[in-house]
Protein backbone atom coordinates (compact mmCIF):
# COMPACT_ATOMS: atom_id res chain seq x y z
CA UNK A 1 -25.31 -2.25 13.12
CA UNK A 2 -22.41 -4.56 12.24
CA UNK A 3 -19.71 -4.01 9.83
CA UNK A 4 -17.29 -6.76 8.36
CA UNK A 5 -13.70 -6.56 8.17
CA UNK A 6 -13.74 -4.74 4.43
CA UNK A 7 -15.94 -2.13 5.84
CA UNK A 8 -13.86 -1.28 8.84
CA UNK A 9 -11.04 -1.43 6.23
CA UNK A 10 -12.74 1.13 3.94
CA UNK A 11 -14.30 3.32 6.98
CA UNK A 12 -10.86 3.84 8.92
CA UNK A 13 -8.73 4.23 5.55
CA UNK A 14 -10.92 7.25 4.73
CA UNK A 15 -10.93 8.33 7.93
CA UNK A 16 -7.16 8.47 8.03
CA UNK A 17 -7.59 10.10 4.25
CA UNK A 18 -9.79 12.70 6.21
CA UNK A 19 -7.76 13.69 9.08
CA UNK A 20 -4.49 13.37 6.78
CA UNK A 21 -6.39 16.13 4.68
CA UNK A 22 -6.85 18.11 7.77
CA UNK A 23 -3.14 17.87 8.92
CA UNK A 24 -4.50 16.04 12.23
CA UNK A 25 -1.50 13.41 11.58
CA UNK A 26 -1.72 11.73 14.58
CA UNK A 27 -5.76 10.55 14.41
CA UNK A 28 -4.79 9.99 10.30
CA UNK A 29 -2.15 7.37 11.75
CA UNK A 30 -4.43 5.72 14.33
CA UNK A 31 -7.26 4.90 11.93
CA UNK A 32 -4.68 4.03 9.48
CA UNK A 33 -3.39 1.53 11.93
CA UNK A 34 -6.63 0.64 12.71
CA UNK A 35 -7.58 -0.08 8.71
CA UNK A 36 -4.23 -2.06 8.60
CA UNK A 37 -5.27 -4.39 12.23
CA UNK A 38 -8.51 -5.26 10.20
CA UNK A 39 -6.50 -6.34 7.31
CA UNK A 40 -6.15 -3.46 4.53
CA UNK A 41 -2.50 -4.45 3.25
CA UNK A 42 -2.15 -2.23 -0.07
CA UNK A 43 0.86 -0.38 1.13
CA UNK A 44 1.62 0.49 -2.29
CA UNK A 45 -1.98 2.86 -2.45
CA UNK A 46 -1.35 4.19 1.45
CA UNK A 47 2.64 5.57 -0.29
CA UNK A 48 0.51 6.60 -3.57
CA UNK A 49 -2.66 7.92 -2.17
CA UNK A 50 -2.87 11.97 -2.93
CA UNK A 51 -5.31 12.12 -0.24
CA UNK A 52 -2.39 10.83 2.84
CA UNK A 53 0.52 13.05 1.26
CA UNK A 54 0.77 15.54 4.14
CA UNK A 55 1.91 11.77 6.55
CA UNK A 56 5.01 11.61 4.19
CA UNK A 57 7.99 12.10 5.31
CA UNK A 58 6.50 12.09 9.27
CA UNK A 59 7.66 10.30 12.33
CA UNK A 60 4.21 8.31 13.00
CA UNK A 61 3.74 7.42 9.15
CA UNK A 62 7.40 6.35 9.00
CA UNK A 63 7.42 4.01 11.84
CA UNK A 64 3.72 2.95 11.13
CA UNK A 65 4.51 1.79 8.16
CA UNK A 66 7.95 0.17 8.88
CA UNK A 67 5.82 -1.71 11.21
CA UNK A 68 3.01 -2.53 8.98
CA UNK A 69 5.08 -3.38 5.54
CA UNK A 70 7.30 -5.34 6.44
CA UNK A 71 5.24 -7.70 7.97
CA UNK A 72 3.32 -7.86 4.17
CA UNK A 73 4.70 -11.75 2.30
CA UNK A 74 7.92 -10.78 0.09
CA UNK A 75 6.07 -10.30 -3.18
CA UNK A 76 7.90 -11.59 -6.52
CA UNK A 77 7.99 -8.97 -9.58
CA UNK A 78 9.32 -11.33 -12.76
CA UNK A 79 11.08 -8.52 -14.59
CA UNK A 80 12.77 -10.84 -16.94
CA UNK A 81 16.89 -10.60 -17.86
CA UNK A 82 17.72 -9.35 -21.19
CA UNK A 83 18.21 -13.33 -21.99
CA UNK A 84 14.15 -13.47 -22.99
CA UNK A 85 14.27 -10.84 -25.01
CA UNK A 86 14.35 -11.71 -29.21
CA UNK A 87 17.48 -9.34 -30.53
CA UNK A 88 16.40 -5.98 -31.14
CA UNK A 89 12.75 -6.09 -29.07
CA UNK A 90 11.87 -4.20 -26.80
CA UNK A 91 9.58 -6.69 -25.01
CA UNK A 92 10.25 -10.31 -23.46
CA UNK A 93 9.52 -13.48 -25.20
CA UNK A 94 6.21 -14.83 -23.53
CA UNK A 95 6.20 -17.99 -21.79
CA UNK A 96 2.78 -19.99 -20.92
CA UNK A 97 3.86 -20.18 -17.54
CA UNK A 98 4.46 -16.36 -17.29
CA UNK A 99 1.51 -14.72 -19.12
């Protein structure tokens, strides 16, 4: 049996999910290091995800992720300056080479 690299992704993420859920932080940090070394990189889900809540606020998650997301490429969120916005709107002015 061989898996690829999405399937070790997906195995150890929900095995960190499991042992998170089980308040075995420790093995829950390994296998999410492990899911991160075979190139799951949502860091936004692993800070969202119900299922890894009791890791927040620990040592291991803490450093693991510190680790981990900072090593992710500086991602770019346009949130454009109240300069795009028509007078009185709520919502930017689009621009073809935003939208």
């Amino acid at each position: 049996l061989s898996l690829d690299e999405f399937e070790f992704q997906g195995a150890h993420y929900n095995m960190a999910c499991a042992y998170a859920n089980m308040e075995n932080i420790d093995m829950a940090v390994v296998n999410l290091k492990k899911a991160f070394e075979n190139g799951f990189d949502n860091y936004k889900i692993v800070r969202e995800d119900p299922d890894l809540k009791n890791l927040e606020g620990t040592v291991e998650f803490d450093d693991l992720m510190e680790q981990w997301d900072r090593l992710k490429p500086f991602q770019f969120d346009f949130k454009p300056s109240k300069f795009f916005y028509k007078k009185g709107e709520d919502e930017p002015l689009s621009f073809p080479c935003f939208s």
